[in-house]
Protein backbone atom coordinates (compact mmCIF):
# COMPACT_ATOMS: atom_id res chain seq x y z
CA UNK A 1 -19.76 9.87 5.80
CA UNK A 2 -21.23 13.45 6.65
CA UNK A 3 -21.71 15.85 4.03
CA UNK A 4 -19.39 19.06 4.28
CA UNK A 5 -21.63 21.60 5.89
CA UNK A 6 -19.18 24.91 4.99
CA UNK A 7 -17.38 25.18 2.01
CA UNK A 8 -13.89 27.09 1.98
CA UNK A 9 -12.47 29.46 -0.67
CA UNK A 10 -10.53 26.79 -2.26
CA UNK A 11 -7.50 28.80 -2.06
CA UNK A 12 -7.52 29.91 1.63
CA UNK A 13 -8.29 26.18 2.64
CA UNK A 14 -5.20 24.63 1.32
CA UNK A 15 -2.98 27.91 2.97
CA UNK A 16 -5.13 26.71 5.93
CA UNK A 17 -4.58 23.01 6.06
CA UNK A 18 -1.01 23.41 4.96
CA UNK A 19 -0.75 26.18 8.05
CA UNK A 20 -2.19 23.89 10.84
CA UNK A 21 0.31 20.69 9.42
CA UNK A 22 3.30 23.28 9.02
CA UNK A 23 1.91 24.10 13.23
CA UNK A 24 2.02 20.62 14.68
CA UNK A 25 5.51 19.95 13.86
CA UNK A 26 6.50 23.22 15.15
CA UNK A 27 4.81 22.27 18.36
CA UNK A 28 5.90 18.65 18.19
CA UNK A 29 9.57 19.04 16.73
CA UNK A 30 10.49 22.19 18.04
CA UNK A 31 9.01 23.03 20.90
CA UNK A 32 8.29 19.50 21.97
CA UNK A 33 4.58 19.80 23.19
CA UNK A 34 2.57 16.96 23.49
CA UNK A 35 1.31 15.08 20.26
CA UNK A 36 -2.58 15.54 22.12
CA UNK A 37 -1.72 19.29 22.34
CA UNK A 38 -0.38 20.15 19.15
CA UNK A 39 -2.83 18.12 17.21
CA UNK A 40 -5.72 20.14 19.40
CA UNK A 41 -3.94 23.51 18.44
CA UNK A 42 -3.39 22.87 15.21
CA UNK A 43 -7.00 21.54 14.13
CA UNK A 44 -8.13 25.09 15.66
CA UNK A 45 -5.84 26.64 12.85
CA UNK A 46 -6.95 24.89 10.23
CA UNK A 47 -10.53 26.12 11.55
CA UNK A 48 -10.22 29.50 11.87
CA UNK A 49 -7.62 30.12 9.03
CA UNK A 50 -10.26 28.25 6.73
CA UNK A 51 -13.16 30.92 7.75
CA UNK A 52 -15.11 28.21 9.67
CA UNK A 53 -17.61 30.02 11.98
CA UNK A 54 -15.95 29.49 15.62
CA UNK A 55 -19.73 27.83 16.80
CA UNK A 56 -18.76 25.14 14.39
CA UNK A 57 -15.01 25.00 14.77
CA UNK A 58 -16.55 23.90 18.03
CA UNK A 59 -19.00 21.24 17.25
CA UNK A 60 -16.61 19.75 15.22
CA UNK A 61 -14.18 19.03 17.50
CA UNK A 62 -16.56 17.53 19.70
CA UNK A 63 -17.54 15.20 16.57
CA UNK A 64 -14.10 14.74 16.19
CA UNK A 65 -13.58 13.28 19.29
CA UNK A 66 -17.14 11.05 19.00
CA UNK A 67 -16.81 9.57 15.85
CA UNK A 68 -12.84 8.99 15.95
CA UNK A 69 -13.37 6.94 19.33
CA UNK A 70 -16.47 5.25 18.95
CA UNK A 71 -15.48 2.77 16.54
CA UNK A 72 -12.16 2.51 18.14
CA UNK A 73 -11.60 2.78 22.10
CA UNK A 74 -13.29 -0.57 23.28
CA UNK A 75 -11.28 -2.78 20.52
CA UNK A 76 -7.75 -1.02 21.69
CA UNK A 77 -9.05 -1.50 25.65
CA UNK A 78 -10.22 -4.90 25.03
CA UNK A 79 -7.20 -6.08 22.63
CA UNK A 80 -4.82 -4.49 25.20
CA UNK A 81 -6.18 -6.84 28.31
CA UNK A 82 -5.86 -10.03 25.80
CA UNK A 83 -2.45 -8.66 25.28
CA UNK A 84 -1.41 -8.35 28.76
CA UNK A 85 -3.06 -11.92 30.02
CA UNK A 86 -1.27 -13.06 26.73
CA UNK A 87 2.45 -11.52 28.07
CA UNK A 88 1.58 -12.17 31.62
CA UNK A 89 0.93 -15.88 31.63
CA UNK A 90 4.10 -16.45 29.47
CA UNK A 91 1.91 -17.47 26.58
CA UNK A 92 4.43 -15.52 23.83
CA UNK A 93 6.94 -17.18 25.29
CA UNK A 94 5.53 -20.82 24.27
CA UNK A 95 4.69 -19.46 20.68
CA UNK A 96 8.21 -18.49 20.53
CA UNK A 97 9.47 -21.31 22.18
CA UNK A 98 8.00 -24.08 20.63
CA UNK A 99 8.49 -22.50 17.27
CA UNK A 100 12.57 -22.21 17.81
CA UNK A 101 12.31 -25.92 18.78
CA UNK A 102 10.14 -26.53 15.81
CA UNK A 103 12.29 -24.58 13.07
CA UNK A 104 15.59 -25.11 14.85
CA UNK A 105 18.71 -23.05 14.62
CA UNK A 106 19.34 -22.71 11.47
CA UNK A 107 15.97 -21.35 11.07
CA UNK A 108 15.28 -19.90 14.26
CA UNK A 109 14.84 -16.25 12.42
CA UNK A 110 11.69 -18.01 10.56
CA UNK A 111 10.69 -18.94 14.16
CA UNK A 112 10.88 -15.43 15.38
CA UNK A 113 9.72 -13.43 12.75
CA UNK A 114 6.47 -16.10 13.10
CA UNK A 115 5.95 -15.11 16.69
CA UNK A 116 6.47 -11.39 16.39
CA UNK A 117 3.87 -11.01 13.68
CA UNK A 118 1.69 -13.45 15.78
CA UNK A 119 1.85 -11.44 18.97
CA UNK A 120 2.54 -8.00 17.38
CA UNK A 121 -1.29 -8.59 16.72
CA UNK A 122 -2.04 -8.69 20.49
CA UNK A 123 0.32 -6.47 22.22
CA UNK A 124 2.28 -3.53 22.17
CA UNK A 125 5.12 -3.05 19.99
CA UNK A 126 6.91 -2.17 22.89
CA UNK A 127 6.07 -4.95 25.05
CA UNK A 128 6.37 -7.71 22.55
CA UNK A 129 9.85 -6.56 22.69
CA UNK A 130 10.51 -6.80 26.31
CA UNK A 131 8.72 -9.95 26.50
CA UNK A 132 10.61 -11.90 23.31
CA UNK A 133 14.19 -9.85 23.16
CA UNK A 134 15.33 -12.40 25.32
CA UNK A 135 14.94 -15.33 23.04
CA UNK A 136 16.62 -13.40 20.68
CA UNK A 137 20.23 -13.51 22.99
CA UNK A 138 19.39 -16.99 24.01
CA UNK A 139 19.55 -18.40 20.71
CA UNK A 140 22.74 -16.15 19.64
CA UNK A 141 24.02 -17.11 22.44
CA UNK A 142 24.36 -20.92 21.29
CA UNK A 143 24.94 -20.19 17.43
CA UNK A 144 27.88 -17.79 18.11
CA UNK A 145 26.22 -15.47 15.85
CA UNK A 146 25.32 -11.16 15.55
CA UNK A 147 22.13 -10.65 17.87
CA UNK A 148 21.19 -8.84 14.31
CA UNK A 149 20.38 -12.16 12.79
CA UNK A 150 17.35 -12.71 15.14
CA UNK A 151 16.46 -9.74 16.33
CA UNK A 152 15.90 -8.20 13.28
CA UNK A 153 13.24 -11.04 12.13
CA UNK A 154 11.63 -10.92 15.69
CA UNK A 155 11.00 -6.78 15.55
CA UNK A 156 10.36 -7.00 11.65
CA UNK A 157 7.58 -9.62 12.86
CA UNK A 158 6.40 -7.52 15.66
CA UNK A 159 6.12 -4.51 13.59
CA UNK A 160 4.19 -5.81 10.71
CA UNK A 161 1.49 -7.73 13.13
CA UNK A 162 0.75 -4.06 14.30
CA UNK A 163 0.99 -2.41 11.25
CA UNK A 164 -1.20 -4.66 9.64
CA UNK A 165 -3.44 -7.21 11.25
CA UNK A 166 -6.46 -6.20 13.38
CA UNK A 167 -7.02 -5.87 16.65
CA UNK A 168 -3.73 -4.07 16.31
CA UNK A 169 -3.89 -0.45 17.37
CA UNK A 170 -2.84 0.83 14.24
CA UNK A 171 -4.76 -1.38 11.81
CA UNK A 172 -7.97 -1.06 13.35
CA UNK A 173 -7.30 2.96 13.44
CA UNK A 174 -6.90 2.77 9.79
CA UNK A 175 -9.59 0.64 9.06
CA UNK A 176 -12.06 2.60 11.01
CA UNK A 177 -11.18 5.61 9.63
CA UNK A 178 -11.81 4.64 5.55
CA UNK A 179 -14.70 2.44 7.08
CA UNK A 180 -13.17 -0.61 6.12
CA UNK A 181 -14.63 -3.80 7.97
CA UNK A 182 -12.44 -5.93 10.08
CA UNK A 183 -12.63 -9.25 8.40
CA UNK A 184 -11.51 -7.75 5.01
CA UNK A 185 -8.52 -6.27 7.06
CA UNK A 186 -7.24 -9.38 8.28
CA UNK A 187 -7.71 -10.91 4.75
CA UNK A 188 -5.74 -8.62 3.27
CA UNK A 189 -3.58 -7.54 6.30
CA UNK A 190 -2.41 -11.16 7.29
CA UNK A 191 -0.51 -12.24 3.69
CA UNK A 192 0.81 -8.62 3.75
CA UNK A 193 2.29 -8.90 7.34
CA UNK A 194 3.57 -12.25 6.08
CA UNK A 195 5.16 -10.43 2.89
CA UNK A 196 6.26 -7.41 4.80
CA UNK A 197 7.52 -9.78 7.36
CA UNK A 198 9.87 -12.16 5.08
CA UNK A 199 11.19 -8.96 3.32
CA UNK A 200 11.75 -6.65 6.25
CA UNK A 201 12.92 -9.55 8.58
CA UNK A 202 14.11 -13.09 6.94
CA UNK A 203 15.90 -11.31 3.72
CA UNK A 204 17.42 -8.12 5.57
CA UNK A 205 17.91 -9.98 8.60
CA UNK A 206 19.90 -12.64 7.16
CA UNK A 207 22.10 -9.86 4.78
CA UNK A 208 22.09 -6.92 7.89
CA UNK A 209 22.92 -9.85 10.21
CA UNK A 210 25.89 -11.53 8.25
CA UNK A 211 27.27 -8.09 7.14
CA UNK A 212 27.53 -6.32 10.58
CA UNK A 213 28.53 -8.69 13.89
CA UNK A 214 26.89 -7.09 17.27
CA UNK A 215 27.54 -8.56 20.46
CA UNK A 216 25.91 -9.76 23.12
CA UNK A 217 24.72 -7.24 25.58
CA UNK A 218 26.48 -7.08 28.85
CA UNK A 219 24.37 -7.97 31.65
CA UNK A 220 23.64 -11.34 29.24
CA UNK A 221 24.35 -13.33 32.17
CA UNK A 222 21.36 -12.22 34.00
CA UNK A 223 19.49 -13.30 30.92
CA UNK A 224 18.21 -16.91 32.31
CA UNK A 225 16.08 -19.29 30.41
CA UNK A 226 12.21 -19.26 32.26
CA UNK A 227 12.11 -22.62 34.44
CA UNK A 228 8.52 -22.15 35.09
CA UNK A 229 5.81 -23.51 33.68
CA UNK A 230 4.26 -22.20 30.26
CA UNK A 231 0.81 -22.91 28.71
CA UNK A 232 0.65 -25.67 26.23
CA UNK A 233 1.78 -23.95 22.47
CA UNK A 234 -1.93 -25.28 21.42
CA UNK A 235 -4.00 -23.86 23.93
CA UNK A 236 -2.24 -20.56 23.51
CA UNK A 237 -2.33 -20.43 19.72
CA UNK A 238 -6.06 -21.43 19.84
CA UNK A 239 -6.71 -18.66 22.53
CA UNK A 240 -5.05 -16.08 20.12
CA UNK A 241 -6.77 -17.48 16.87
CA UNK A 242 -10.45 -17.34 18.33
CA UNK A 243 -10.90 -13.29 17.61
CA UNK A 244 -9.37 -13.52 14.12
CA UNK A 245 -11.41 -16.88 12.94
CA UNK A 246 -14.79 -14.97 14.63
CA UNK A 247 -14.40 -11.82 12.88
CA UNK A 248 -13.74 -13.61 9.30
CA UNK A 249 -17.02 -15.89 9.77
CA UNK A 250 -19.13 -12.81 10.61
CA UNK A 251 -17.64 -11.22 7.12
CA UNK A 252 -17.64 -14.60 5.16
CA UNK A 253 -21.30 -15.63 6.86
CA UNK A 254 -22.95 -14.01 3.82
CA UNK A 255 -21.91 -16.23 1.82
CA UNK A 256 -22.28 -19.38 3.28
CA UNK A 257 -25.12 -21.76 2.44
CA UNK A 258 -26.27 -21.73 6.03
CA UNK A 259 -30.05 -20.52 7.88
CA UNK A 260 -30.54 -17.36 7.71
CA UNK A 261 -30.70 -17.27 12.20
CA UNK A 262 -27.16 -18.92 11.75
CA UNK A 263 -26.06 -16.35 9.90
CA UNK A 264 -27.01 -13.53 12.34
CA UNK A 265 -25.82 -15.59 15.19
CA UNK A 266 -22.40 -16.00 13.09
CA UNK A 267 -22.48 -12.01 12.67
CA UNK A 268 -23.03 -10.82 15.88
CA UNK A 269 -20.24 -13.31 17.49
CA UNK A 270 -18.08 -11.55 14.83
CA UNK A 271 -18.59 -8.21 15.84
CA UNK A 272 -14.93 -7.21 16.74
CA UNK A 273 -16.25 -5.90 20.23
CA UNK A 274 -17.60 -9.18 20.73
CA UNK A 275 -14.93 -11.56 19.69
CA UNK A 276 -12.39 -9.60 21.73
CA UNK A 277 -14.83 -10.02 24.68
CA UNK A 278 -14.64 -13.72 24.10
CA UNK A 279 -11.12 -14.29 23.63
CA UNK A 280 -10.13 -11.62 26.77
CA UNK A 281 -12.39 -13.90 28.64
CA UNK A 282 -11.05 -17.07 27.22
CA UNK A 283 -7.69 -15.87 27.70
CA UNK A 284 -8.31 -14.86 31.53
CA UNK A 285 -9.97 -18.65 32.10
CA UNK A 286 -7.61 -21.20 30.33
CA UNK A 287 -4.48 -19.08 30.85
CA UNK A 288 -4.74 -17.63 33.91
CA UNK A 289 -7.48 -19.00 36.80
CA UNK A 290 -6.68 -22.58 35.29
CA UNK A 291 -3.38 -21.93 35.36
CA UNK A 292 -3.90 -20.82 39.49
CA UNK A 293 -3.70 -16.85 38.94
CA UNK A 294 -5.62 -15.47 42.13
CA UNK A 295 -8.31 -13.03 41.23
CA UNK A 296 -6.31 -10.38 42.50
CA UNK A 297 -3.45 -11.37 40.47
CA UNK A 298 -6.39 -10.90 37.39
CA UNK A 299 -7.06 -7.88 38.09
CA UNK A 300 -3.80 -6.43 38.77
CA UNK A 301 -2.77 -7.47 35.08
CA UNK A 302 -5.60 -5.95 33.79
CA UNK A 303 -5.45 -2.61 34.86
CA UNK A 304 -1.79 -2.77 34.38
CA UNK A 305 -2.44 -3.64 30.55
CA UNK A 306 -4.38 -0.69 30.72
CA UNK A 307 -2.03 2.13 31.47
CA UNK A 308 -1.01 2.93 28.27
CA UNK A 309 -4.39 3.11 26.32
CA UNK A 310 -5.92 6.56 27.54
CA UNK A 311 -2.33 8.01 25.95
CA UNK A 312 -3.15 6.08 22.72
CA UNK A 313 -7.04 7.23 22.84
CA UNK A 314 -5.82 10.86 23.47
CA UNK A 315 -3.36 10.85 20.36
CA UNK A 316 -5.78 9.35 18.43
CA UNK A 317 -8.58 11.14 19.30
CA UNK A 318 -6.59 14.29 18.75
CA UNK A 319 -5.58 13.45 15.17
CA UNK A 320 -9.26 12.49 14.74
CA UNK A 321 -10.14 16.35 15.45
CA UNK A 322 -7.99 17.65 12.89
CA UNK A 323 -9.39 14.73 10.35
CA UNK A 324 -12.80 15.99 10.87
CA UNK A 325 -11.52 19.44 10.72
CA UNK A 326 -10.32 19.06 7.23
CA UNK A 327 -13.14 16.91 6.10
CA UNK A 328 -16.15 19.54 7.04
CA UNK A 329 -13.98 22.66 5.95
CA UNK A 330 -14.17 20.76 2.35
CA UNK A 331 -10.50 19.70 1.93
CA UNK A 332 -11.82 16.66 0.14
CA UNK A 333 -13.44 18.41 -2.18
CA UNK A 334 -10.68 20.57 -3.32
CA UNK A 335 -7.95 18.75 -3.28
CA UNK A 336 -9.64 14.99 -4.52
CA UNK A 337 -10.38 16.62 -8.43
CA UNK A 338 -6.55 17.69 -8.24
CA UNK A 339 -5.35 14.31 -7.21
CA UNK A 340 -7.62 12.39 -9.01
CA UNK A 341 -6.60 14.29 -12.65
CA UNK A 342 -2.80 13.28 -11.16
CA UNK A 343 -0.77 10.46 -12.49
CA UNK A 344 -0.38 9.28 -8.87
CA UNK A 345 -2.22 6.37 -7.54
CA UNK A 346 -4.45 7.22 -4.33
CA UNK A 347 -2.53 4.08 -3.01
CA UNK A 348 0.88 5.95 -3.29
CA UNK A 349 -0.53 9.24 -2.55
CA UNK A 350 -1.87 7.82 0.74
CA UNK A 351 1.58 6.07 1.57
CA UNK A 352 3.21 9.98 1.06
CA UNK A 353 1.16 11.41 3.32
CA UNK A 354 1.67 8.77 6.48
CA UNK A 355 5.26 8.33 5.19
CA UNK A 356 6.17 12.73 5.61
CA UNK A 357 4.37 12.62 8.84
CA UNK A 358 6.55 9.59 10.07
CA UNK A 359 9.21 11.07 9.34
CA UNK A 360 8.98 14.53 10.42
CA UNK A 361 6.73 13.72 13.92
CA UNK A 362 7.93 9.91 14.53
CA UNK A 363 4.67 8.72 16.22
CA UNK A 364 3.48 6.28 13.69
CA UNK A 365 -0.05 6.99 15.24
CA UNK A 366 -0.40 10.27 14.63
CA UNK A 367 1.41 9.45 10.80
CA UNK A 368 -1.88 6.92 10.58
CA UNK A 369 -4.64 9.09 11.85
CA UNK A 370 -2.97 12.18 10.06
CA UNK A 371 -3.17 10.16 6.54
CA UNK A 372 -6.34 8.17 7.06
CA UNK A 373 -8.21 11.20 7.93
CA UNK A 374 -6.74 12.78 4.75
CA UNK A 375 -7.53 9.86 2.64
CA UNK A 376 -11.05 9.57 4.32
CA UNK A 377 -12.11 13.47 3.10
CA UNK A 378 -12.10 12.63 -0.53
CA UNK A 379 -15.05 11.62 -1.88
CA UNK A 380 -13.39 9.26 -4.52
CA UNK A 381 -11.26 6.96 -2.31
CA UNK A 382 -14.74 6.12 -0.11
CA UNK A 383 -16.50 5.51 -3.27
CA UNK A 384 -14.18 2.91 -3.80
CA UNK A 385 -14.16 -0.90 -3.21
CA UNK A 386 -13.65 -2.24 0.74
CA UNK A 387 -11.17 -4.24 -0.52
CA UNK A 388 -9.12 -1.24 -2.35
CA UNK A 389 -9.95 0.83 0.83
CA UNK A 390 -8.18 -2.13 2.94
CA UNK A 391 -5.18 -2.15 0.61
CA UNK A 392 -5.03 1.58 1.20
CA UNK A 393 -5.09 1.06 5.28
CA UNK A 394 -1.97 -1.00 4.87
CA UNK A 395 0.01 1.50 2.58
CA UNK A 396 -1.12 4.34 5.06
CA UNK A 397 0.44 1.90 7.85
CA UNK A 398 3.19 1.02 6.16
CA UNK A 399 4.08 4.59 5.30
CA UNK A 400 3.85 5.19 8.88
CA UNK A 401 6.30 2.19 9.83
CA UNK A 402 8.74 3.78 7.15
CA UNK A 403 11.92 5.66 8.35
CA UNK A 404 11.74 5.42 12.32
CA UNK A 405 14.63 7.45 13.03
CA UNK A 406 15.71 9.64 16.35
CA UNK A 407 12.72 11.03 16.65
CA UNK A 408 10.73 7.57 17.22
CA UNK A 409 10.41 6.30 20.85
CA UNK A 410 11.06 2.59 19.01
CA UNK A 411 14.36 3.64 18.05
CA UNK A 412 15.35 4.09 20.75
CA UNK A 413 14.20 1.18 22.46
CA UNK A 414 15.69 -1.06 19.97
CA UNK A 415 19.31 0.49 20.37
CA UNK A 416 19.04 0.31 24.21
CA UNK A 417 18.04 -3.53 24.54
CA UNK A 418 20.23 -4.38 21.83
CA UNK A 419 23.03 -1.98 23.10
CA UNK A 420 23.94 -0.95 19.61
CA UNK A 421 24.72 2.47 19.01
CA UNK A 422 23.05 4.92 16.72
CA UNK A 423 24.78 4.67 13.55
CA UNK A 424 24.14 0.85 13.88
CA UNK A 425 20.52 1.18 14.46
CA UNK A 426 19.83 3.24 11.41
CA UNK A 427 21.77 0.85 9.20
CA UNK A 428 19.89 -2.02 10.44
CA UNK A 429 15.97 -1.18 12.58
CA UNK A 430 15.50 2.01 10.35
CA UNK A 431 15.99 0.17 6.92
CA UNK A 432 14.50 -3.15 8.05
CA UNK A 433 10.86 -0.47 9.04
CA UNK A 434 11.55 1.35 5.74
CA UNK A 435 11.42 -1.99 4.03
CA UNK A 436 8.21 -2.62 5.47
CA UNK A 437 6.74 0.44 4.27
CA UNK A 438 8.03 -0.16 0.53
CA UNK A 439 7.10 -3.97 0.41
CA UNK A 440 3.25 -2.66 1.38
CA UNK A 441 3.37 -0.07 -0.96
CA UNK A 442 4.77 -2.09 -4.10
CA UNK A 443 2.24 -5.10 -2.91
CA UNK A 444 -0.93 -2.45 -2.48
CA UNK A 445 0.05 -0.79 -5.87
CA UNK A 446 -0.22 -4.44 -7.57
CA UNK A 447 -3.46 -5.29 -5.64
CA UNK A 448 -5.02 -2.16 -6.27
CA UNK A 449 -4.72 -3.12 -10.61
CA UNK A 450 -7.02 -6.00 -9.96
CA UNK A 451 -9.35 -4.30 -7.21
């Protein structure tokens, strides 16, 4: 981390900070600019209400942009083409395929709360929906039973794979931000995506599904099963494993009684920039030019996977600004002593912060990069353990999976492919994400005696 170079009255940098966060959601909520804007404008408040000299208001948000991105934009570019070859070449439909078959109907919500955390990992929340929603009516379909009951494991699965387990978007954000390597995220990412997964998805699901009946949606019968032909369940699952098993050799190839040229051979493969090289790669091979995709059609799903990153970068990027912003004014300074002489854990404290920014802006990015970059200014939480700093990415993401509401683009979504209405949604996709959120919290709060 860099040292603050300007030190705020104490006083006139908290006014500041709480200024430029009482700004963006006037801008965001009210006046409904852009998330990129309103983070920009608001950072620039913070700046000049703290007394920052406007030459270094300036270099920081140039830093800000630099440092939030480098350790970020190739991963969510790279992970984002896996995705896409992943969705394209009907590989989440075998996981979730073959796992229904496997588990059954009876079970079936195991099955799709399974595959949602598997490929919430890979793609977008929003795709992993479109691609897997259809499952969900299929098997309803045959058990006579509320689309609840399996859709609520399926997006409960979906949501805690991204929240949680890298090369997720939002767990690599946090990560990067409190410097916490990769490998010790998905250790302590995957069993609480499980956890957060069983909780949000198999418990409420079953209760939320049994308690209120939703039909199918209309156009059902335009829903048909996929006659074509799917890659094998192994090759797919082996495709989406290589990344994850790389990245957790390079962090466990320390201590391994292996050569020492094996070990830096075992490191650099599990660079994440690497291993997501690999497994696009892999992915583009054995599931699509095997599989007779024409270069063309390659290409085309690449750049189309590729649409919605420079929005993601932007927002991030943004929210990185206004970290950076706080961090060089000193807000770490000032405010760590205060919390630190609190009775609240930094774990809980961290989950406040993303869980008040979810609510009130509904982008669970900006709620992460907002909290993380908080978190990251005080000198105490980076002067603690990676593994405590790792338990503190997933409160902050769980925090910002916490009360999606009207104001969340996922809300939304779910209502519309579900064709529920509003009240119906809150009672059953707002609880199941504020479950999440509490089941990280009350699991990181445990962890963090012991770490």
């Amino acid at each position: 981390m860099t040292e603050t170079t300007f030190a705020a009255e104490p006083v006139r940098l908290l006014i500041a900070a709480a200024a430029g966060i009482v700004c963006l959601l006037v801008l965001i909520i009210k006046l409904k600019l852009h998330p990129v804007i309103s983070m920009m404008i608001s950072a620039i408040v913070i700046g000049i209400g703290a007394g920052m000299p406007l030459a270094m208001i300036s270099d920081t948000v140039e830093k800000g942009v630099g440092e939030t991105l480098q350790g970020i934009a190739l991963l969510v570019g790279l992970g984002s083409m896996f995705g896409g070859v992943l969705e394209s070449s009907g590989g989440a439909r075998r996981i979730a395929q073959t796992l229904v078959g496997k588990f059954g109907q009876e079970k079936a919500g195991w099955a799709l709360g399974l595959t949602g955390l598997v490929i919430g990992t890979t793609v977008f929340f929003e795709a992993g929906v479109v691609v897997l929603i259809p499952l969900v009516f299929s098997v309803a379909k045959q058990t006579k039973k509320s689309t609840l009951y399996y859709a609520i494991p399926l997006l409960s699965g979906l949501a805690s794979g991204y929240a949680f387990v890298p090369p997720s978007a939002a767990s690599v954000l946090a990560a990067n931000a409190l410097e916490v390597n990769l490998g010790t995220m998905i250790m302590v990412g995957v069993p609480m995506a499980i956890l957060c997964m069983v909780t949000g998805g198999i418990v409420w699901g079953r209760w939320i599904g049994t308690k209120i009946f939703t039909y199918l949606p209309k156009n059902i019968e335009e829903i048909h099963d996929e006659d074509e032909t799917l890659p094998s369940f192994g090759l797919v699952f082996f495709v989406i494993l290589v990344p994850l098993v790389l990245i957790l050799l390079s962090t466990v190839s320390a201590y391994l009684p292996v050569a020492e040229h094996i070990k830096s051979i075992m490191e650099f493969l599990g660079e994440p920039f690497l291993a997501l090289t690999i497994a696009t790669l892999l992915a583009i091979y054995f599931l699509g030019i095997r599989r007779g995709f024409s270069k063309k059609r390659i290409k085309e799903i690449l750049e189309h996977s590729l649409r919605p990153v420079g929005m993601i970068l932007l927002v991030i990027a943004s929210g990185g600004v206004i970290r950076w912003m706080l961090q060089d004014s000193g807000l770490g300074n000032v405010i760590g002593p205060l919390l630190e002489n609190s009775d609240m854990p930094l774990i809980l404290i961290a989950f406040l912060v993303a869980l008040m920014v979810r609510a009130s802006v509904g982008s669970s990015i900006v709620a992460i990069t907002m909290a993380s970059g908080i978190m990251a200014s005080m000198p105490a939480v980076m002067g603690e353990s990676m593994v405590y700093r790792a338990v503190m990415c997933c409160a902050i993401c769980g925090g910002a999976t916490a009360l999606s509401h009207v104001n969340d683009a996922g809300f939304w979504l779910v209502g519309t492919f579900l064709e529920i209405d509003e009240k119906t949604t809150l009672k059953s996709w707002t609880i199941m994400e504020t479950v999440i959120g509490l089941t990280s919290l009350a699991a990181g709060l445990i962890i963090s005696m012991f770490v």
